[in-house]
N, C-alpha and C. Protein backbone atom coordinates (compact mmCIF):
# COMPACT_ATOMS: atom_id res chain seq x y z
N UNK A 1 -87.96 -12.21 175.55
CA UNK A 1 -88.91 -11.12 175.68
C UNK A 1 -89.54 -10.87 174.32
N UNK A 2 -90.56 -10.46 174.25
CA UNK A 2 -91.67 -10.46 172.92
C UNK A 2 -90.93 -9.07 172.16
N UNK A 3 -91.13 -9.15 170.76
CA UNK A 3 -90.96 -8.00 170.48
C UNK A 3 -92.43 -7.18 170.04
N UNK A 4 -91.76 -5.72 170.71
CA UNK A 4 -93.40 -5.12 170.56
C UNK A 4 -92.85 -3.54 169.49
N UNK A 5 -94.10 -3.29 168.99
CA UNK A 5 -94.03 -1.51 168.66
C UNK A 5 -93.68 -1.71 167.25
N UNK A 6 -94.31 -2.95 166.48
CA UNK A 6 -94.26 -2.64 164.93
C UNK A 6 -94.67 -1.32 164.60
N UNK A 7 -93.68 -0.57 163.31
CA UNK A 7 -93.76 0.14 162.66
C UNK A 7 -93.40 1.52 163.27
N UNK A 8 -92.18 1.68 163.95
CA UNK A 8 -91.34 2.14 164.80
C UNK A 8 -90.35 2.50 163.86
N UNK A 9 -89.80 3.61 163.46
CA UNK A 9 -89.49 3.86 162.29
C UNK A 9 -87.91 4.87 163.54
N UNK A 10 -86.36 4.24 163.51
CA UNK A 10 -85.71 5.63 164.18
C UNK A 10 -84.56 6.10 162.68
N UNK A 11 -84.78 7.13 162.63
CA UNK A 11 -84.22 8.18 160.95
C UNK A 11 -84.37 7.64 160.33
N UNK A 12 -85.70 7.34 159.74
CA UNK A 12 -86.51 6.24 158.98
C UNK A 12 -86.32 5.18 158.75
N UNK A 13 -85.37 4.36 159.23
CA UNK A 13 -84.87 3.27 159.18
C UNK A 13 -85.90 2.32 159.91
N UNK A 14 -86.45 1.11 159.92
CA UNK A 14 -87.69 0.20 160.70
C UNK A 14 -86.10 -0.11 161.61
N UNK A 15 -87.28 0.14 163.31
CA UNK A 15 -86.68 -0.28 164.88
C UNK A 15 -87.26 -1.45 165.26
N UNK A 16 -86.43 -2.42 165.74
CA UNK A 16 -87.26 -3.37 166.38
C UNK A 16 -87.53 -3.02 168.40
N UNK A 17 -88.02 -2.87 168.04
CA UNK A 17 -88.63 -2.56 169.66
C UNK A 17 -88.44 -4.40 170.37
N UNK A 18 -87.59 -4.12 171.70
CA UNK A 18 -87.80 -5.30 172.84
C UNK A 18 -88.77 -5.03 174.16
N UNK A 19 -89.22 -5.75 173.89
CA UNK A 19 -90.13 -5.79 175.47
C UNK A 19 -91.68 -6.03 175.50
N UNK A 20 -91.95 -5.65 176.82
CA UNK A 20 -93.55 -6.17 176.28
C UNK A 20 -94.44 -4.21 176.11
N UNK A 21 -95.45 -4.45 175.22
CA UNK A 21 -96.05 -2.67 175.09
C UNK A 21 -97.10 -2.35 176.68
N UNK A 22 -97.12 -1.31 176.91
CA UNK A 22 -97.11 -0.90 178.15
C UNK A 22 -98.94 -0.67 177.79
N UNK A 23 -100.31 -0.50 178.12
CA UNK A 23 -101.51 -0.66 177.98
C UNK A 23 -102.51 0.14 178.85
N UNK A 24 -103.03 1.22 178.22
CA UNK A 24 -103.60 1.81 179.19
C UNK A 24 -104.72 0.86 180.01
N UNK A 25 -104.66 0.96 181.13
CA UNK A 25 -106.11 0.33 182.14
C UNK A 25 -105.03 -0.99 183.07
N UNK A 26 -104.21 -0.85 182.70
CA UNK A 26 -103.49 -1.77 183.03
C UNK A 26 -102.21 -1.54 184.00
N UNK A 27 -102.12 -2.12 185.75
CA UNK A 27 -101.43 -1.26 185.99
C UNK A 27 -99.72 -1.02 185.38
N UNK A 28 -99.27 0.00 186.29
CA UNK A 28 -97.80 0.65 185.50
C UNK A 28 -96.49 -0.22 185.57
N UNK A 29 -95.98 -1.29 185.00
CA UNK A 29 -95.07 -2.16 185.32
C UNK A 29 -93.99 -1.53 186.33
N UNK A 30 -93.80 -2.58 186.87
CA UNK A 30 -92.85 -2.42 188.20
C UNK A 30 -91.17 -2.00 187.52
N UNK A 31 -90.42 -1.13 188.07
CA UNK A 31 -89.41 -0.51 187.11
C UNK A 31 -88.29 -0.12 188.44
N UNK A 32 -87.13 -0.28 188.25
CA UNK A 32 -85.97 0.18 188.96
C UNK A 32 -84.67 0.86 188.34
N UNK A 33 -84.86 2.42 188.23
CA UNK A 33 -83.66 3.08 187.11
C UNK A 33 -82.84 3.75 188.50
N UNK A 34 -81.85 3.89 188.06
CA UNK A 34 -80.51 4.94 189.16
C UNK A 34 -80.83 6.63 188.84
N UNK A 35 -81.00 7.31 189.99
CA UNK A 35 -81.32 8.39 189.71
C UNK A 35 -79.89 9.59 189.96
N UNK A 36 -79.70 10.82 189.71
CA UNK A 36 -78.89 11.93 189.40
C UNK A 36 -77.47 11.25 190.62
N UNK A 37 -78.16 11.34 192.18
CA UNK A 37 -77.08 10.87 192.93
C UNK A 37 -76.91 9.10 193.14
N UNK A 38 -77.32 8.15 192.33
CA UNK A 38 -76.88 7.03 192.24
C UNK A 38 -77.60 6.70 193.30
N UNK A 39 -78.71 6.92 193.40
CA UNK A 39 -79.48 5.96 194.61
C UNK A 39 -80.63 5.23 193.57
N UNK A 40 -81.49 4.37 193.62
CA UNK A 40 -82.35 3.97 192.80
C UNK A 40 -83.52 4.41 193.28
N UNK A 41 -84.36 4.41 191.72
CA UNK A 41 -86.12 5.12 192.43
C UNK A 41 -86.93 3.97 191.49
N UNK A 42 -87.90 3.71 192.54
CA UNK A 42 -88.61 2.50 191.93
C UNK A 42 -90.26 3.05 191.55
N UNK A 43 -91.20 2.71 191.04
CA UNK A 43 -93.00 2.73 191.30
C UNK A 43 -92.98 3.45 192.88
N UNK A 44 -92.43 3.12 193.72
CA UNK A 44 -92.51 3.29 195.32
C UNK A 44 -92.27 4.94 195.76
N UNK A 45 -91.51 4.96 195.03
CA UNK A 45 -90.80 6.84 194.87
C UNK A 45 -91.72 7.84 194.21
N UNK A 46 -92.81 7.18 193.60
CA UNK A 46 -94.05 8.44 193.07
C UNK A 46 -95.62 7.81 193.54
N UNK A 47 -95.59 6.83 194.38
CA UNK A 47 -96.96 6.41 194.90
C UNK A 47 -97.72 7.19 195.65
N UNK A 48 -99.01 7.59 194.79
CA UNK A 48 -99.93 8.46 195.80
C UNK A 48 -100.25 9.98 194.44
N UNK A 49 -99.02 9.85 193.37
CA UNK A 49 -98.99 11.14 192.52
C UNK A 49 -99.30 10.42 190.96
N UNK A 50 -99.77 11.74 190.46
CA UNK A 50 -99.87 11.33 188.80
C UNK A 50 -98.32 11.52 188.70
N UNK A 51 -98.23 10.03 187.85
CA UNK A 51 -96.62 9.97 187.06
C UNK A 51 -96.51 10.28 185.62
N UNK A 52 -95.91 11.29 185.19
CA UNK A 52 -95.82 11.38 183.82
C UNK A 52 -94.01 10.90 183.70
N UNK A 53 -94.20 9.23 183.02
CA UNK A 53 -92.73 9.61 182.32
C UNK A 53 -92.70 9.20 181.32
N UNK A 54 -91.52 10.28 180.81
CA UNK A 54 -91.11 10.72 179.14
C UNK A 54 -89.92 10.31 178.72
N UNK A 55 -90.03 8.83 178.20
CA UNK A 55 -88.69 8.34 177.71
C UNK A 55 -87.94 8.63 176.62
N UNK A 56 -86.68 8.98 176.66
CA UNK A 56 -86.08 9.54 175.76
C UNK A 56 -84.82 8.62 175.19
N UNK A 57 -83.98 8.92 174.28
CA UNK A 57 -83.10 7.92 173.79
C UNK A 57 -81.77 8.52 174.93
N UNK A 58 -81.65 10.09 174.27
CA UNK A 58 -80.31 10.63 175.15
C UNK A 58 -80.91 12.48 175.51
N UNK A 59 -80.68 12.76 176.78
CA UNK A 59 -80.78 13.93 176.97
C UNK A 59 -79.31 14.72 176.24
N UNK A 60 -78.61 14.43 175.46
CA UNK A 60 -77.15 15.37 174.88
C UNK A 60 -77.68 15.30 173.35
N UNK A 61 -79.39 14.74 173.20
CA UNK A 61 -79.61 15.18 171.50
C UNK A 61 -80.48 16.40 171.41
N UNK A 62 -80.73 16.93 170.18
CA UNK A 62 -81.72 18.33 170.33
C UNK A 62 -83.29 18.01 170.80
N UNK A 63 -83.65 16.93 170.21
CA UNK A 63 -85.47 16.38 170.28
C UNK A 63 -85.36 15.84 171.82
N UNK A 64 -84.80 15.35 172.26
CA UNK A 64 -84.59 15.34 173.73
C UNK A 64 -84.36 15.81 174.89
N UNK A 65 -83.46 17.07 174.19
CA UNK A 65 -83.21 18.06 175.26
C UNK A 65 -84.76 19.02 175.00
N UNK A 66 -85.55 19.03 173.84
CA UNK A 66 -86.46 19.82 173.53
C UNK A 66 -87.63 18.90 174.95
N UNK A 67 -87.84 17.86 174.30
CA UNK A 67 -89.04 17.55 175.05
C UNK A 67 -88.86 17.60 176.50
N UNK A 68 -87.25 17.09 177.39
CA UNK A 68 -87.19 16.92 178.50
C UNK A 68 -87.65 18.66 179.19
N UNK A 69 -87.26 19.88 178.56
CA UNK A 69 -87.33 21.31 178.87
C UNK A 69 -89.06 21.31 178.79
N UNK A 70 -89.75 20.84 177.95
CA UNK A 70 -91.21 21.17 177.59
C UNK A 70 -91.57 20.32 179.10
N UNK A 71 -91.86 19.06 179.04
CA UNK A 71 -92.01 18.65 180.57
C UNK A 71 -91.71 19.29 181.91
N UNK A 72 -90.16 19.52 181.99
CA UNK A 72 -89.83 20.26 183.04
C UNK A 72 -90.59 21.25 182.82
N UNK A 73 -91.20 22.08 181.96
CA UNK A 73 -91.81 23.78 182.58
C UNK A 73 -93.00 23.48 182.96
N UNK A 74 -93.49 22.30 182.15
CA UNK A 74 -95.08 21.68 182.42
C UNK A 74 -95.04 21.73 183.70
N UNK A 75 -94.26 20.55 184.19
CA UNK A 75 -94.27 20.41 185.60
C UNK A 75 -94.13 21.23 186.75
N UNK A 76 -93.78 22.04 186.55
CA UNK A 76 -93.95 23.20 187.26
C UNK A 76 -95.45 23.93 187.53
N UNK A 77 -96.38 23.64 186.75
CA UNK A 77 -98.17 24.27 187.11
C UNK A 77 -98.71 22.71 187.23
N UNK A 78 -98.04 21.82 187.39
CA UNK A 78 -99.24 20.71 188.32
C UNK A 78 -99.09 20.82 189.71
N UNK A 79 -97.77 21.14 190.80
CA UNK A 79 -97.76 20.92 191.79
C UNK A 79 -97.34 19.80 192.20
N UNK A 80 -97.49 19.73 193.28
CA UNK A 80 -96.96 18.35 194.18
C UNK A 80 -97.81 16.81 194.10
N UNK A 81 -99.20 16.93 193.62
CA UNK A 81 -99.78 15.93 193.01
C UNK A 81 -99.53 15.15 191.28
N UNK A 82 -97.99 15.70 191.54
CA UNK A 82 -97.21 15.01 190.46
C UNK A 82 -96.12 15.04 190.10
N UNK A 83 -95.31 14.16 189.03
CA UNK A 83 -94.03 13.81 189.13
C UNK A 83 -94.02 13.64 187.69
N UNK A 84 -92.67 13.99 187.28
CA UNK A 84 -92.51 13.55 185.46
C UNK A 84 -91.10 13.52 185.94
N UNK A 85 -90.68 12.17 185.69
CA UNK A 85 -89.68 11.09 185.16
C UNK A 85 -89.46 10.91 183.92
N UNK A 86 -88.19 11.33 183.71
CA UNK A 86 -87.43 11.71 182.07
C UNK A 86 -86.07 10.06 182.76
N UNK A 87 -86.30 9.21 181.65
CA UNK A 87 -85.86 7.72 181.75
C UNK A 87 -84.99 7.65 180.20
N UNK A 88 -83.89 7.81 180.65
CA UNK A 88 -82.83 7.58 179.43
C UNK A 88 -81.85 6.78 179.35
N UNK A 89 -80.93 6.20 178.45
CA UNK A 89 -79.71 5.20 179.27
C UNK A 89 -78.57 6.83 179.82
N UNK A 90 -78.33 7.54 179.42
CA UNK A 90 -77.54 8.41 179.69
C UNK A 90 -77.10 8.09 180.90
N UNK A 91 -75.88 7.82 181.57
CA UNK A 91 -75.40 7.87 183.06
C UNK A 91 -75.52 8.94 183.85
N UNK A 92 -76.21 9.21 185.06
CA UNK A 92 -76.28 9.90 185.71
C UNK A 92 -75.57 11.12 185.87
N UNK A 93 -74.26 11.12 185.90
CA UNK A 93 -73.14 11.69 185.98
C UNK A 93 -73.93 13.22 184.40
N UNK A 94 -74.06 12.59 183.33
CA UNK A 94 -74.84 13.28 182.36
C UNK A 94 -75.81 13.50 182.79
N UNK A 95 -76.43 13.03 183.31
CA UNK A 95 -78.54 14.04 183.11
C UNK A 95 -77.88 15.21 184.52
N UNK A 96 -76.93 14.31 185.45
CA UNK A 96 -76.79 15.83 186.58
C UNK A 96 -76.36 17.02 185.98
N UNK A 97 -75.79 17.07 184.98
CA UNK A 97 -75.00 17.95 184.48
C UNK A 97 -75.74 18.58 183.20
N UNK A 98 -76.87 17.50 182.45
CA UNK A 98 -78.00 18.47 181.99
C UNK A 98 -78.43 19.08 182.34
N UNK A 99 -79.12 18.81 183.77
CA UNK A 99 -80.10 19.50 184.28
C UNK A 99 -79.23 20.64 184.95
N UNK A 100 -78.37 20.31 185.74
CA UNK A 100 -77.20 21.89 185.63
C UNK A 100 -77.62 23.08 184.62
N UNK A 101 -77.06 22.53 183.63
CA UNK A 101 -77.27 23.35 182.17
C UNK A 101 -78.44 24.13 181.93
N UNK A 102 -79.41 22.88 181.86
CA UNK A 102 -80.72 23.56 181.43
C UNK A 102 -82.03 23.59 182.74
N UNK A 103 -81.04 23.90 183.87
CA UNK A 103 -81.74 24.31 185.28
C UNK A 103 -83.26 24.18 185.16
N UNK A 104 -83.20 22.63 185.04
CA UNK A 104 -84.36 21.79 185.38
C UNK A 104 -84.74 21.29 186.24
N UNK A 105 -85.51 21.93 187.32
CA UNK A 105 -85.72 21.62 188.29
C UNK A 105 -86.79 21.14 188.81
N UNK A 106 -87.57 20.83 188.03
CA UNK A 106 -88.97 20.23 188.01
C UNK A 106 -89.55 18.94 187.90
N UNK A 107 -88.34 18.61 187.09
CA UNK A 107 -88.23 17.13 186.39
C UNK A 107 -87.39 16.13 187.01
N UNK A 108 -87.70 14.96 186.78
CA UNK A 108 -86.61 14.34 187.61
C UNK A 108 -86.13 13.10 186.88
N UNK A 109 -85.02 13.22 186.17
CA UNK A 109 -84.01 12.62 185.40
C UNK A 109 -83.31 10.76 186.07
N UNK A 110 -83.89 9.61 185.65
CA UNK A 110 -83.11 8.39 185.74
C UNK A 110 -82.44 8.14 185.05
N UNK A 111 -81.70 7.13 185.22
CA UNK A 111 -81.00 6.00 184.16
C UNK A 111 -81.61 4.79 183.85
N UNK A 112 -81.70 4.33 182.92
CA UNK A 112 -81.49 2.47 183.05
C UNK A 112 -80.48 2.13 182.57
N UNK A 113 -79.30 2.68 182.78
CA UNK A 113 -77.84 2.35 182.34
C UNK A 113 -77.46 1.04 183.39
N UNK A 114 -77.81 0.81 184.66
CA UNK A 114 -77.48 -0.21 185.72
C UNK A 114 -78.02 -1.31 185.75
N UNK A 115 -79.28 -1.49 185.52
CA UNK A 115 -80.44 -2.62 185.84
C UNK A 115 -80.93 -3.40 184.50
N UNK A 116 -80.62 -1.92 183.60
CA UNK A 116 -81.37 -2.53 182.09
C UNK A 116 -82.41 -3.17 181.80
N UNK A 117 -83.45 -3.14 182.74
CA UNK A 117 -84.97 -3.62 183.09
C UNK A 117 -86.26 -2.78 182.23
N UNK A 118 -85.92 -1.34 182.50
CA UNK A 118 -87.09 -0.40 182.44
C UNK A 118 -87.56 -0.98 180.38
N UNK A 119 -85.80 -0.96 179.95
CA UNK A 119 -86.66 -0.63 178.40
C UNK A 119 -87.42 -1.79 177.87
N UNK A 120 -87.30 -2.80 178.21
CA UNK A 120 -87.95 -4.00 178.32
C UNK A 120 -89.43 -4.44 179.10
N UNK A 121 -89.22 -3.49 180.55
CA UNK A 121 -90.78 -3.59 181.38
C UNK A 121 -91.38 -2.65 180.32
N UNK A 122 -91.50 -1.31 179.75
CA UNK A 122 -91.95 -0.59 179.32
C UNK A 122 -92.01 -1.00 177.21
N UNK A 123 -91.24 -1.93 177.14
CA UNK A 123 -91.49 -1.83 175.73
C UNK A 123 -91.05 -1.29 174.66
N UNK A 124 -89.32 -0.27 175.08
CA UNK A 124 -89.05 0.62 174.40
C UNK A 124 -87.68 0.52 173.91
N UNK A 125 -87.00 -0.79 174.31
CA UNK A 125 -85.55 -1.03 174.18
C UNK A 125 -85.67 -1.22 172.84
N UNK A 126 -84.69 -0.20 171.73
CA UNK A 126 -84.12 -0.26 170.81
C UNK A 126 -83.33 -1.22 170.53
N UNK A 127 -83.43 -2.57 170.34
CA UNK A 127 -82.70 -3.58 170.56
C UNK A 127 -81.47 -3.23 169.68
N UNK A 128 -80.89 -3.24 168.34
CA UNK A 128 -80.07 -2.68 168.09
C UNK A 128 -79.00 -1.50 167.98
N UNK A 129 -79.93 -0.71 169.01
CA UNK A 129 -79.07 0.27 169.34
C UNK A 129 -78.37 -0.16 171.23
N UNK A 130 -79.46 -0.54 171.52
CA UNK A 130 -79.38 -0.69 173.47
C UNK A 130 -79.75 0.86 173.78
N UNK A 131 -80.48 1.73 173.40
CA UNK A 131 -81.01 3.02 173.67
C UNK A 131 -82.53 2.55 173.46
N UNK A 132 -83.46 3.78 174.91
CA UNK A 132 -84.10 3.89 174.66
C UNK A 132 -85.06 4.52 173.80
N UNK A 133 -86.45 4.02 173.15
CA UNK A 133 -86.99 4.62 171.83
C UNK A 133 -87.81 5.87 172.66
N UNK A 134 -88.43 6.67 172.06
CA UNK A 134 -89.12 8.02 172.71
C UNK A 134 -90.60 7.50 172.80
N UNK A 135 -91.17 7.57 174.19
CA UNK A 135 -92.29 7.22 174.65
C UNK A 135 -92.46 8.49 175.73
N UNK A 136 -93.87 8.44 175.79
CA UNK A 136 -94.71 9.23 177.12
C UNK A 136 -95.33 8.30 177.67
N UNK A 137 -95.65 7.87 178.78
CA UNK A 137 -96.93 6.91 179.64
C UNK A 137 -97.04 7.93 181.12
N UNK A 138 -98.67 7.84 181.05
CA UNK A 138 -99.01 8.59 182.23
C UNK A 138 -99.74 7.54 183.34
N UNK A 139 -99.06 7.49 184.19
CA UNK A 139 -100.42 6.58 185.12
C UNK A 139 -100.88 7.55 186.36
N UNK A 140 -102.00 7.31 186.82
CA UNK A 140 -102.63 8.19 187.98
C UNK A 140 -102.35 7.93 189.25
N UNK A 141 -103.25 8.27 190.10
CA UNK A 141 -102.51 7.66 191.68
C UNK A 141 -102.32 7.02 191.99
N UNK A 142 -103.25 5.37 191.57
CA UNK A 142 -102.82 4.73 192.35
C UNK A 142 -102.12 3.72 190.72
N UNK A 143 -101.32 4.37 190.31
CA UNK A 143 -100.33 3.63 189.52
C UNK A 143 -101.16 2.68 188.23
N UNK A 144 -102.06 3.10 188.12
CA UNK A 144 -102.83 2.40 186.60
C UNK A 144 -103.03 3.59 185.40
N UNK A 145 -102.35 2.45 184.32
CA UNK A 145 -101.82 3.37 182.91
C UNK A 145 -102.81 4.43 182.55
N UNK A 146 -102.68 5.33 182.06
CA UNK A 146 -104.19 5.89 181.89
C UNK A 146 -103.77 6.96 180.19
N UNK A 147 -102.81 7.00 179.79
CA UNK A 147 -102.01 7.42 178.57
C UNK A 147 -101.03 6.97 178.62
N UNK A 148 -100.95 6.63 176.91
CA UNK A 148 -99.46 5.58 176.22
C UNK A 148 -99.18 6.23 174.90
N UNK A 149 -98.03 7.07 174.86
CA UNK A 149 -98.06 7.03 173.43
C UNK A 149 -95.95 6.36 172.90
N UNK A 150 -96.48 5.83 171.93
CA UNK A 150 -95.48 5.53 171.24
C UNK A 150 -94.55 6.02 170.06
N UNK A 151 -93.80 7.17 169.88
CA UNK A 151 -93.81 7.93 168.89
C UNK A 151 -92.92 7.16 167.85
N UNK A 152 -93.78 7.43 166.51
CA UNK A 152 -94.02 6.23 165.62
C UNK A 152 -92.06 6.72 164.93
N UNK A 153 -91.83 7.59 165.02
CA UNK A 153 -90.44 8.11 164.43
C UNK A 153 -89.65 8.74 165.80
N UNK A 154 -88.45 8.10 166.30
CA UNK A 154 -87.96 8.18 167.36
C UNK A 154 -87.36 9.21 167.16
N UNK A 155 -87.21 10.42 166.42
CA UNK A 155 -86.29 11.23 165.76
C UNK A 155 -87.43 12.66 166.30
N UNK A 156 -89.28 12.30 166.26
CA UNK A 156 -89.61 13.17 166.53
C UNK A 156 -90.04 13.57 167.80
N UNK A 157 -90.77 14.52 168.04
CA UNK A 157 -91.17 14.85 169.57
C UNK A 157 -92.69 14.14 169.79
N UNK A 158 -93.02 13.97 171.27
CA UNK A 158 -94.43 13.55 171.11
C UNK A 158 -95.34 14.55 171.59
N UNK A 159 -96.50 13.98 171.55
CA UNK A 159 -97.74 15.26 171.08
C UNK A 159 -98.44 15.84 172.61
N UNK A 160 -97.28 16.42 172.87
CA UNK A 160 -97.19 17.37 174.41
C UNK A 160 -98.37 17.70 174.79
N UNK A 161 -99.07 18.27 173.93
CA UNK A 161 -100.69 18.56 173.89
C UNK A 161 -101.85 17.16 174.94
N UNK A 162 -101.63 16.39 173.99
CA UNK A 162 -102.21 14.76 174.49
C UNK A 162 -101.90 14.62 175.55
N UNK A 163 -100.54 14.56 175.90
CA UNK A 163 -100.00 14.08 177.07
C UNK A 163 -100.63 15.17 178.38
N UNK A 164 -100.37 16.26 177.86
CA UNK A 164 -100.06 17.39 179.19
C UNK A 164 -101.73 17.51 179.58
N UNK A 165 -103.16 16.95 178.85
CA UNK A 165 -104.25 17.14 178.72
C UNK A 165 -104.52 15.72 179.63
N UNK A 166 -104.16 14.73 179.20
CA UNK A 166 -104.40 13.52 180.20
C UNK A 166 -103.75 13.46 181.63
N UNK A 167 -102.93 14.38 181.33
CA UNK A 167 -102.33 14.46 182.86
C UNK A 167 -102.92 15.47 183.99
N UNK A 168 -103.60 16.33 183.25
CA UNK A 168 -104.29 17.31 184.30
C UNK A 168 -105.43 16.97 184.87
N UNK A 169 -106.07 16.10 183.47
CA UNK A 169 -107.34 15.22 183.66
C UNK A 169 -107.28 14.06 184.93
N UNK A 170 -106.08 14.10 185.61
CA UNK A 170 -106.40 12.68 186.64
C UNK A 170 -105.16 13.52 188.11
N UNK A 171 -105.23 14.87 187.91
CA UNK A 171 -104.81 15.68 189.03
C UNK A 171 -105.81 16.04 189.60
């Protein structure tokens, strides 16, 4: 697999990113993560809705639990013409018990702890860690990219603003 996402910086240290980079106009690579009750959700499980998902390394860090809460409230004033998928390795068993916690109910929490596909279709596998790096990608209804961002320091948050603006734009 190619390596993509020069100059990927995680606690300033240079990341090598695995996989191929994800491209707006281009449609949304085909992806299979395990969701809260261990069933899998594929592209097939949000067809027809704007998809916002917000990849994170671990929902049990602070910049993660920050952004996954900023999404979840987002998601709550788009409605049913959309979906935001928070994609972490964290095992299920954990994001159920985040979202417990931080009674997130808006959002809807995978794994790629099972398949180990997504960080690679998407471009974001931390190859030396095996965690995913922090990304947003938005695609529209009928599943073509339409916002990509790559946050250049995996340590920070991404620019909620951008994201939450391209996403209303194709509701």
């Amino acid at each position: 697999m190619a390596t993509s996402n020069t100059g990927i910086t995680f606690k300033g240290n240079p990341a090598t990113l695995t996989g191929t980079s994800v491209s707006v106009g281009k449609p949304l690579p085909q992806f299979k993560v395990t969701a809260n009750d261990m069933s899998d959700l594929t592209n097939e499980n949000f067809a027809g809705k704007v998809l916002i998902i917000s990849v994170v390394p671990s929902l049990d860090t602070p910049i993660c639990d920050l952004q996954t809460k900023h999404f979840n409230h987002d998601a709550a004033a788009m409605g049913d013409t959309a979906a935001v998928l928070t994609v972490s390795r964290d095992l299920p068993f954990a994001q159920k018990r985040w979202c417990a916690a931080a009674d997130a109910t808006n959002v809807i929490t995978a794994s790629d702890y099972r398949y180990r596909t997504f960080g690679e279709a998407f471009g974001v596998l931390l190859d030396n860690l095996q965690l995913l790096a922090r990304a947003v990608v938005i695609a529209d209804k009928s599943g073509v990219v339409q916002y990509v961002e790559y946050v250049d320091e995996v340590t920070n948050e991404p620019n909620y603003e951008a994201a939450l603006t391209a996403a209303k734009s194709l509701l």
